[in-house]
C-alpha atoms as a PDB file:
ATOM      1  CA  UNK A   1     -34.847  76.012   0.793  1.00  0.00           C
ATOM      2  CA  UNK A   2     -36.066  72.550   0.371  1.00  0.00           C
ATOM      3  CA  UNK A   3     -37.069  71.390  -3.657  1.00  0.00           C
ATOM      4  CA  UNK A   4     -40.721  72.386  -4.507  1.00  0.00           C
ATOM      5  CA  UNK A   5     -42.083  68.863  -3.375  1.00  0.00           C
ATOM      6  CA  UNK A   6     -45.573  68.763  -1.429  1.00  0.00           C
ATOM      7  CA  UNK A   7     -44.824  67.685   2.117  1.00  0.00           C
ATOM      8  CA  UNK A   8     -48.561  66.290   2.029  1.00  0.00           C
ATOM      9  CA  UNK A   9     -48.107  64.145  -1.309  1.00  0.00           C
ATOM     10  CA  UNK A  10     -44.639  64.840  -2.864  1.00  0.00           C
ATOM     11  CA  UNK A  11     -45.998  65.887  -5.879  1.00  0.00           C
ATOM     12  CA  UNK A  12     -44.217  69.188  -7.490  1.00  0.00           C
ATOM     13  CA  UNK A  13     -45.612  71.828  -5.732  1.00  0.00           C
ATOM     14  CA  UNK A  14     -43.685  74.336  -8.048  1.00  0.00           C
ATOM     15  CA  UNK A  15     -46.169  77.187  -9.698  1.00  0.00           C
ATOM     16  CA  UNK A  16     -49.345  77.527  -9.144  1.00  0.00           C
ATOM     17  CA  UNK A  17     -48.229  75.480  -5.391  1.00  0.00           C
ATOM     18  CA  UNK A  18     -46.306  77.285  -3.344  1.00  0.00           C
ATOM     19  CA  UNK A  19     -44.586  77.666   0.275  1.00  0.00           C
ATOM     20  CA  UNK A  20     -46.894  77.975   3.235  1.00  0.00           C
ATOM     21  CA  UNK A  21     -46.047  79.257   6.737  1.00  0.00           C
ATOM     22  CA  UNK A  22     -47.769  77.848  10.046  1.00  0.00           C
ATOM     23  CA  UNK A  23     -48.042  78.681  13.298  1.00  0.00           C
ATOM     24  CA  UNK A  24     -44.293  78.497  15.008  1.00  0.00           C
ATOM     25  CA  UNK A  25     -43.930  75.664  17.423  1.00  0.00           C
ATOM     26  CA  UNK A  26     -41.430  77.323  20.058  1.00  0.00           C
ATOM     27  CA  UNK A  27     -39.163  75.573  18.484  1.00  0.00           C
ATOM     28  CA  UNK A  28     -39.160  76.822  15.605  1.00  0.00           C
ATOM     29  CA  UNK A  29     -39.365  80.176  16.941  1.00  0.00           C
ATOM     30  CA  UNK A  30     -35.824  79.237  18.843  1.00  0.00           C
ATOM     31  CA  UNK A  31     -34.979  77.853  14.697  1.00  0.00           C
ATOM     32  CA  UNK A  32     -35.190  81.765  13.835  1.00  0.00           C
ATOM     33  CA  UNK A  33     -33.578  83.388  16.470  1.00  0.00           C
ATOM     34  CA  UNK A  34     -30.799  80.851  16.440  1.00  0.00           C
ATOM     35  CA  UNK A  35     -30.652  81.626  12.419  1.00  0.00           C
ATOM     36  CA  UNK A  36     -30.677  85.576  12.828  1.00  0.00           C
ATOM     37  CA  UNK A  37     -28.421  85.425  15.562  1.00  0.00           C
ATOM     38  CA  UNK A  38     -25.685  83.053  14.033  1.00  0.00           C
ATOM     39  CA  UNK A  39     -26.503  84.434  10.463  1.00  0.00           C
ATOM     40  CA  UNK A  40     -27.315  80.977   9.049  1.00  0.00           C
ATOM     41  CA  UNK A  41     -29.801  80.104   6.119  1.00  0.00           C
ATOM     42  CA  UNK A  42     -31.899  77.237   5.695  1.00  0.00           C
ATOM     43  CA  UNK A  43     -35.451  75.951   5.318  1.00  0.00           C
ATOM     44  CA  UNK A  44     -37.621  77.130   8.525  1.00  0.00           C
ATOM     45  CA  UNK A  45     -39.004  74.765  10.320  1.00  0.00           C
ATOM     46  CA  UNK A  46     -42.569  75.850  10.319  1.00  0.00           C
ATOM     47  CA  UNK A  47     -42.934  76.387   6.118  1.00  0.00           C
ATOM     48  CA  UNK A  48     -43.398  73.550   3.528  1.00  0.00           C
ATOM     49  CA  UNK A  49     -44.476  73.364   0.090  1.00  0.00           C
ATOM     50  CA  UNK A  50     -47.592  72.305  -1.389  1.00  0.00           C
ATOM     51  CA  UNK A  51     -48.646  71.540  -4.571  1.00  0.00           C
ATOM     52  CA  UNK A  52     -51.387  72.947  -6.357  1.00  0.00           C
ATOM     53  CA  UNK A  53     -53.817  70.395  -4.891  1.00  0.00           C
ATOM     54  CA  UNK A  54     -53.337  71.288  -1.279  1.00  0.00           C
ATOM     55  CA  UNK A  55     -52.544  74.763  -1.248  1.00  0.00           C
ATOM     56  CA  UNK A  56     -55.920  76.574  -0.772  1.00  0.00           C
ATOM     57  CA  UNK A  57     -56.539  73.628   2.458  1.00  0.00           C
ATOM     58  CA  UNK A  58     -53.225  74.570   3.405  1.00  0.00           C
ATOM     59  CA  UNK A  59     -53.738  78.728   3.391  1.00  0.00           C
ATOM     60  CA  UNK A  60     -56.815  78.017   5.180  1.00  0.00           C
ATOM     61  CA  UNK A  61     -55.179  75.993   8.174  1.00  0.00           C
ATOM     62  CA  UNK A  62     -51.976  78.335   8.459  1.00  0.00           C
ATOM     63  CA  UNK A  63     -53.263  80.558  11.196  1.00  0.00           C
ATOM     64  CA  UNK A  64     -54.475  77.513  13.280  1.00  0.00           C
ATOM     65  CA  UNK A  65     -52.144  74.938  12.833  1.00  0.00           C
ATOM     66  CA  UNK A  66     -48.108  74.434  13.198  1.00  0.00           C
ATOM     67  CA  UNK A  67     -47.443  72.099  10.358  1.00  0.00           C
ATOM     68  CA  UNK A  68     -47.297  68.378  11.614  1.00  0.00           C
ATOM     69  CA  UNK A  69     -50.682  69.173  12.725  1.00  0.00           C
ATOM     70  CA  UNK A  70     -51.934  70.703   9.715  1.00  0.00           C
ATOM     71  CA  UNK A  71     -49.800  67.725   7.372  1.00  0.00           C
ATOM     72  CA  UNK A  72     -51.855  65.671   9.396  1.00  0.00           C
ATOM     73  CA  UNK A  73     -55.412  66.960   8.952  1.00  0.00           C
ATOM     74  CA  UNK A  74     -54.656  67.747   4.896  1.00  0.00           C
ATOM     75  CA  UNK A  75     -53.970  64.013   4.465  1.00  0.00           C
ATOM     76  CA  UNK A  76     -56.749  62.827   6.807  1.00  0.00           C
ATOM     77  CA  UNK A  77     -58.807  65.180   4.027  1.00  0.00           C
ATOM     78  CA  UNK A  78     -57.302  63.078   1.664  1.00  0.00           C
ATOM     79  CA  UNK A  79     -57.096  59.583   1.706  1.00  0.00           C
ATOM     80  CA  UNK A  80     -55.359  59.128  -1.659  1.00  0.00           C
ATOM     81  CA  UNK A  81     -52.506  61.249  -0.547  1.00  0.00           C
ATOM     82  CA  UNK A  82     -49.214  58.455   0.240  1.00  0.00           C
ATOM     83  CA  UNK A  83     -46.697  59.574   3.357  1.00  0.00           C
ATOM     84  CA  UNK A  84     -44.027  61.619   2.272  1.00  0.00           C
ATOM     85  CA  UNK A  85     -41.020  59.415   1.217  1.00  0.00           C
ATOM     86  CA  UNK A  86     -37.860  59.139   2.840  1.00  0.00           C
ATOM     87  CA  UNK A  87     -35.337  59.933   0.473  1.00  0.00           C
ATOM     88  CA  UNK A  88     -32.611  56.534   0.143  1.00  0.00           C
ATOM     89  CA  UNK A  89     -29.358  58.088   0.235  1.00  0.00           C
ATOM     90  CA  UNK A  90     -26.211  56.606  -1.799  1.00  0.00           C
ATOM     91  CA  UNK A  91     -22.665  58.094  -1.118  1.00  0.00           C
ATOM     92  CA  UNK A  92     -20.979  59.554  -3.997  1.00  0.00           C
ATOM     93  CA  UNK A  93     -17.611  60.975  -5.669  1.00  0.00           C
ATOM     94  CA  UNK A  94     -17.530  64.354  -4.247  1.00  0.00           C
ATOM     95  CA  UNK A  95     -17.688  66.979  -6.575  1.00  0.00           C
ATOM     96  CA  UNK A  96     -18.177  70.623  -6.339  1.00  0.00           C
ATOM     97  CA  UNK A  97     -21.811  71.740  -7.408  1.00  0.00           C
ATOM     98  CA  UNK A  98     -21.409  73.064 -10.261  1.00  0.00           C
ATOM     99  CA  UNK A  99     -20.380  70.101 -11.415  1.00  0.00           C
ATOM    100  CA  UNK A 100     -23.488  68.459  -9.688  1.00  0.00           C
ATOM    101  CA  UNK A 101     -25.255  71.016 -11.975  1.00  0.00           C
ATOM    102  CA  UNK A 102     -23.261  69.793 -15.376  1.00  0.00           C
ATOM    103  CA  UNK A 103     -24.342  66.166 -14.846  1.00  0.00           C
ATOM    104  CA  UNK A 104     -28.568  66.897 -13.813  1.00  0.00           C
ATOM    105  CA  UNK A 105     -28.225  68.693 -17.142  1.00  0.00           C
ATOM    106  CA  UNK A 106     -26.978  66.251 -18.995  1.00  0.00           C
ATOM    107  CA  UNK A 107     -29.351  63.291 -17.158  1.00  0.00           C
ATOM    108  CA  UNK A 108     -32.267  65.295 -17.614  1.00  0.00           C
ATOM    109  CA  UNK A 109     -31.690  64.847 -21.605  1.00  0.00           C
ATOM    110  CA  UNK A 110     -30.679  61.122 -21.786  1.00  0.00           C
ATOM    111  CA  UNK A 111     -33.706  60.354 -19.390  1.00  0.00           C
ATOM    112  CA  UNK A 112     -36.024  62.139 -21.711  1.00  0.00           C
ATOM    113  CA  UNK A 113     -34.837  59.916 -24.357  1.00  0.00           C
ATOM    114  CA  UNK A 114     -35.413  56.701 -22.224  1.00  0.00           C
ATOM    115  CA  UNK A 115     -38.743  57.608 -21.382  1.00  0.00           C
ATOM    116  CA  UNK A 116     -39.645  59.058 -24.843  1.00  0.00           C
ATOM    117  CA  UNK A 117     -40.527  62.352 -23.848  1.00  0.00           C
ATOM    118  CA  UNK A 118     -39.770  65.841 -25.074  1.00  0.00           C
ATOM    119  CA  UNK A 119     -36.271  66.804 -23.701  1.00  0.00           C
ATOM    120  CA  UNK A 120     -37.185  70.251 -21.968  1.00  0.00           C
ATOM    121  CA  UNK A 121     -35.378  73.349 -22.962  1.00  0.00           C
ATOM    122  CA  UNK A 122     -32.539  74.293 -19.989  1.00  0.00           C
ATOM    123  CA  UNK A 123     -33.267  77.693 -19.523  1.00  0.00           C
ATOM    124  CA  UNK A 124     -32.418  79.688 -16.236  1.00  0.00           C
ATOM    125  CA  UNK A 125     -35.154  81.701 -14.249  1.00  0.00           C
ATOM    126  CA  UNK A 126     -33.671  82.490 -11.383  1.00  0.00           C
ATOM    127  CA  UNK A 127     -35.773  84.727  -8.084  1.00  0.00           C
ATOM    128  CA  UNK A 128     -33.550  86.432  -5.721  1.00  0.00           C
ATOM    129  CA  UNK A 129     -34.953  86.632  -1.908  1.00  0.00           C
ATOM    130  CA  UNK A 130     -33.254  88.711   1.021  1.00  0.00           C
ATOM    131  CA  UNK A 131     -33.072  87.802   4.128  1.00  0.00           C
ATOM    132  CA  UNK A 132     -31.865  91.156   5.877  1.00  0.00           C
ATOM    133  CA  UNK A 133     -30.313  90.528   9.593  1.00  0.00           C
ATOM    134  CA  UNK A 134     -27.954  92.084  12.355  1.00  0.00           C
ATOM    135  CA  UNK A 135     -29.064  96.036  10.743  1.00  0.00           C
ATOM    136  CA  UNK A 136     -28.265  95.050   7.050  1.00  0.00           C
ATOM    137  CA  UNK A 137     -30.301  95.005   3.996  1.00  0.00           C
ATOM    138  CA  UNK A 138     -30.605  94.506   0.687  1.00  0.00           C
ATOM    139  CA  UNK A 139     -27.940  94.469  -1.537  1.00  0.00           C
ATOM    140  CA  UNK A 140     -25.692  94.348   2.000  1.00  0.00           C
ATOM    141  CA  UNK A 141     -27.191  90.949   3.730  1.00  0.00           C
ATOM    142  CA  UNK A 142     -27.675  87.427   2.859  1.00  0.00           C
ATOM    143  CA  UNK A 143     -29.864  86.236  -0.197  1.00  0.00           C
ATOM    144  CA  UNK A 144     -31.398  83.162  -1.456  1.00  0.00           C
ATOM    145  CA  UNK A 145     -30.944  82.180  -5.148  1.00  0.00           C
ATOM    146  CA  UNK A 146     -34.055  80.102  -6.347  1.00  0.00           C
ATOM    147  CA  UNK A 147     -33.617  78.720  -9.960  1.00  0.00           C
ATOM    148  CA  UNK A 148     -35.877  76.828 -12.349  1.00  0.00           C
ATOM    149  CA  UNK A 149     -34.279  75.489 -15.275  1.00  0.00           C
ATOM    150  CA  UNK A 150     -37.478  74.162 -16.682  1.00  0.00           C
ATOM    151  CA  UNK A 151     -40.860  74.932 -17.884  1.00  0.00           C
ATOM    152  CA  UNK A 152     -43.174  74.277 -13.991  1.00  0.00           C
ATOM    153  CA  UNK A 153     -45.479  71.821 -17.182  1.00  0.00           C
ATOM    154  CA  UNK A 154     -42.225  69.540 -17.956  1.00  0.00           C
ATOM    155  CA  UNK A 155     -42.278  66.375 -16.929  1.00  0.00           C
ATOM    156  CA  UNK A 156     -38.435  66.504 -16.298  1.00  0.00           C
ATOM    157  CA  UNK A 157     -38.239  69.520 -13.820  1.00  0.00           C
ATOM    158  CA  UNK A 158     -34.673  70.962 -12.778  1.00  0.00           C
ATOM    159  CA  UNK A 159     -34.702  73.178  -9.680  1.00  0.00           C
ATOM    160  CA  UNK A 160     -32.106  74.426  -7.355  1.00  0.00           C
ATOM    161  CA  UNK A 161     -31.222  76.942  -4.990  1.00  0.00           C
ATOM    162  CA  UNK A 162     -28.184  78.860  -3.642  1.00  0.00           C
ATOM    163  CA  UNK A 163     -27.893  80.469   0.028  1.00  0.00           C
ATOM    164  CA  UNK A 164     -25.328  83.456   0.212  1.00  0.00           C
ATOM    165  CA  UNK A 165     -23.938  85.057   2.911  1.00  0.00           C
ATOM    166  CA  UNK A 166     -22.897  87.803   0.304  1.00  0.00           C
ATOM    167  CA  UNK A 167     -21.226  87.960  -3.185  1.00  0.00           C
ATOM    168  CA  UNK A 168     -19.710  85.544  -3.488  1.00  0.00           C
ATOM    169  CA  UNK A 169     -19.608  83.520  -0.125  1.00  0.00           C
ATOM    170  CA  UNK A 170     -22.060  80.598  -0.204  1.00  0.00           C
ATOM    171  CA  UNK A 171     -23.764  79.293   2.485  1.00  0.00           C
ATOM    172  CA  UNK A 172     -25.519  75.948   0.975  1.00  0.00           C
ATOM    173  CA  UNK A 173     -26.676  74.872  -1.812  1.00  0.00           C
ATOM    174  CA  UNK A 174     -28.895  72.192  -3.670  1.00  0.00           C
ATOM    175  CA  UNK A 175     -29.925  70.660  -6.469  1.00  0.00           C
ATOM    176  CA  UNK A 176     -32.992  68.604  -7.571  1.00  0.00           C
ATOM    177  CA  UNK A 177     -34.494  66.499 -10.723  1.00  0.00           C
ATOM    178  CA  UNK A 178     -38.055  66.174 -10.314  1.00  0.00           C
ATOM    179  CA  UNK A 179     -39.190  63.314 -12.377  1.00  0.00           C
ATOM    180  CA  UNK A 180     -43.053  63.441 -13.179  1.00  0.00           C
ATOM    181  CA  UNK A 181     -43.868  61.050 -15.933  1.00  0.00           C
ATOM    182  CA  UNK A 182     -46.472  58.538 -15.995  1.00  0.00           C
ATOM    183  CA  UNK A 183     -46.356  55.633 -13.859  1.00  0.00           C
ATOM    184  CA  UNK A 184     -43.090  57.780 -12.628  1.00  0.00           C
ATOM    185  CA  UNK A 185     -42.942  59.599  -9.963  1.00  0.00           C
ATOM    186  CA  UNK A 186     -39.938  60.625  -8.141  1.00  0.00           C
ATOM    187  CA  UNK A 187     -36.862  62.776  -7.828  1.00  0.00           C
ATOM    188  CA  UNK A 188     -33.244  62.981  -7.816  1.00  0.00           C
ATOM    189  CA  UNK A 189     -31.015  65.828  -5.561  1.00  0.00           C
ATOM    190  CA  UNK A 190     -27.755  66.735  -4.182  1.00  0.00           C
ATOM    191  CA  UNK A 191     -26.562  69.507  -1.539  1.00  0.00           C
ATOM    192  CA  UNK A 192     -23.936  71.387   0.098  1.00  0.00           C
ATOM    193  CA  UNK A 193     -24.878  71.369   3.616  1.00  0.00           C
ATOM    194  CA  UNK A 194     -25.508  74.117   5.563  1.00  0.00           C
ATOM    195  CA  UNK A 195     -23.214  74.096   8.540  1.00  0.00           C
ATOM    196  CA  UNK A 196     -20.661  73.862   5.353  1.00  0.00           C
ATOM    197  CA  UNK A 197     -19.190  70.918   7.011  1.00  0.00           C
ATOM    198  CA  UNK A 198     -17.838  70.166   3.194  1.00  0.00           C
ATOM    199  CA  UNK A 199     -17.928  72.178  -0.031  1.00  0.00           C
ATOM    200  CA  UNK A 200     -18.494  69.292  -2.141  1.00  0.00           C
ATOM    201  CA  UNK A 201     -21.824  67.475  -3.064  1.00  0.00           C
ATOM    202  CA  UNK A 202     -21.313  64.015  -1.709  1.00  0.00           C
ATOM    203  CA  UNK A 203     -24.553  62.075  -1.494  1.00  0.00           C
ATOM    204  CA  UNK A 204     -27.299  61.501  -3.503  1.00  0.00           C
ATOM    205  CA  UNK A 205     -30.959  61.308  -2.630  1.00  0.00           C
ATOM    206  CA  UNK A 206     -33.967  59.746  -4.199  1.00  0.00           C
ATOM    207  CA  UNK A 207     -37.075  59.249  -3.561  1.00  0.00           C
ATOM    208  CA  UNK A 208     -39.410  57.327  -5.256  1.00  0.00           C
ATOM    209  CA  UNK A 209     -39.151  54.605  -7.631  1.00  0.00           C
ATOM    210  CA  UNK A 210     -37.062  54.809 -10.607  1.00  0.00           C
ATOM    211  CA  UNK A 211     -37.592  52.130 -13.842  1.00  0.00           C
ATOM    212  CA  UNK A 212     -34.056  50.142 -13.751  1.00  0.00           C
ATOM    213  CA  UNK A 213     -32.849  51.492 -17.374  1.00  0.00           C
ATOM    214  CA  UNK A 214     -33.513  55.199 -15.735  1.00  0.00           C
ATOM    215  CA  UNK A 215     -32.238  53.639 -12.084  1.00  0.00           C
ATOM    216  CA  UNK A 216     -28.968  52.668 -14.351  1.00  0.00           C
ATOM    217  CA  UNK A 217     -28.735  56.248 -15.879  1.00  0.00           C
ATOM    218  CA  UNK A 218     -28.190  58.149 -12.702  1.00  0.00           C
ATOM    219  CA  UNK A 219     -26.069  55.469 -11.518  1.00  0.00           C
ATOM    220  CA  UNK A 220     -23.978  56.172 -14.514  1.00  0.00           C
ATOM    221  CA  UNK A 221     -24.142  59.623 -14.012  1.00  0.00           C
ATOM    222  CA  UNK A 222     -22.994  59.792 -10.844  1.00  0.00           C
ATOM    223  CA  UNK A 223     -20.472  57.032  -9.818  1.00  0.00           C
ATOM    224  CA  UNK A 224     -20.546  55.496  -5.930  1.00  0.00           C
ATOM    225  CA  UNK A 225     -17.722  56.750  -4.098  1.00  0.00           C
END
């Protein structure tokens, strides 16, 4: 799964937002046979999150509209709302991610000092989801991993998610450090692909603007390749 960001506003659309289904385009009805049938996991096509602001307007227009249409109406409803970012994307040292994990951790806490906030406490809640396919279920087919290692109310939100085929035998994987302080809004992720091309994270996106001394932090953090 994408990070909880609202594809209307990018604002954290963790708890109380949530993901929203559409109608299916047909192609994202070919998206979920072609999943099923190859036993791949992703994000569908036709779901998105939305944040707390948008999510009633967004239940409302599921069983009408496929979601570029209904993007398009929520932010015609609402001028304030700014065009999704594009994330920038810098190449990194590869690193498995786990250590991906290690390093948000530890730039969660020296950003908190930089922007004098309250450091949040790193605390795993993690939601298990199955996805049963080809006859198998649950505990026997693939699962989704969704973990929150912060309070949904920090402003320094660490959220990631793992894709399994089964025990033991990932499918993708990402990572993401929402950053929602003010005058600040923006976020920092890594991922293992899905078509597993490599097992290592070796990019990192952001979106939004960072202030230079926290720019300077995740540069540090994470060293170009």
């Amino acid at each position: 799964m994408k990070p909880p960001e609202c594809v209307v506003c990018g604002a954290d659309a963790a708890a109380p937002g949530e993901l929203v289904r559409f109608v299916s385009r047909p192609e994202d009805l070919a998206w979920r046979r072609r999943v099923e049938r190859d036993r791949l996991v992703g994000h569908p096509p036709d779901t998105a999150w939305l944040c707390e602001r948008h999510v009633e307007a967004g239940r409302r227009l599921a069983p009408e509209l496929d979601l570029d249409d209904a993007v398009s109406r929520l932010r015609a409803s609402d001028p304030s709302a700014p065009p999704s970012p594009e994330p920038r994307v810098t190449t990194i040292r590869g690193m498995p991610i786990a250590e991906f994990v290690d390093r948000l951790q530890l730039l969660v806490t020296r950003i908190a000092a930089q922007l004098g906030v309250p450091a949040p406490d790193l605390v795993p809640r993690t939601t298990r989801t199955w996805h049963p396919m080809d006859g198998a279920v649950a505990p026997d087919c693939p699962f989704v991993d969704d973990t929150t290692w912060t309070s949904p109310e920090s402003p320094l939100t660490l959220v990631g998610s793992r894709a399994w085929w089964s025990d033991g035998v990932l499918a993708r994987a990402h990572e993401t450090l929402l950053i929602r302080v003010a005058g600040v809004s923006a976020s920092v992720s890594g991922h293992i692909p899905a078509d597993r091309s490599t097992d290592r994270v070796g990019e990192l996106l952001i979106t939004g603007d960072l202030p230079s001394a926290v720019a300077a932090l995740v540069a540090d953090s994470f060293p170009a390749a």
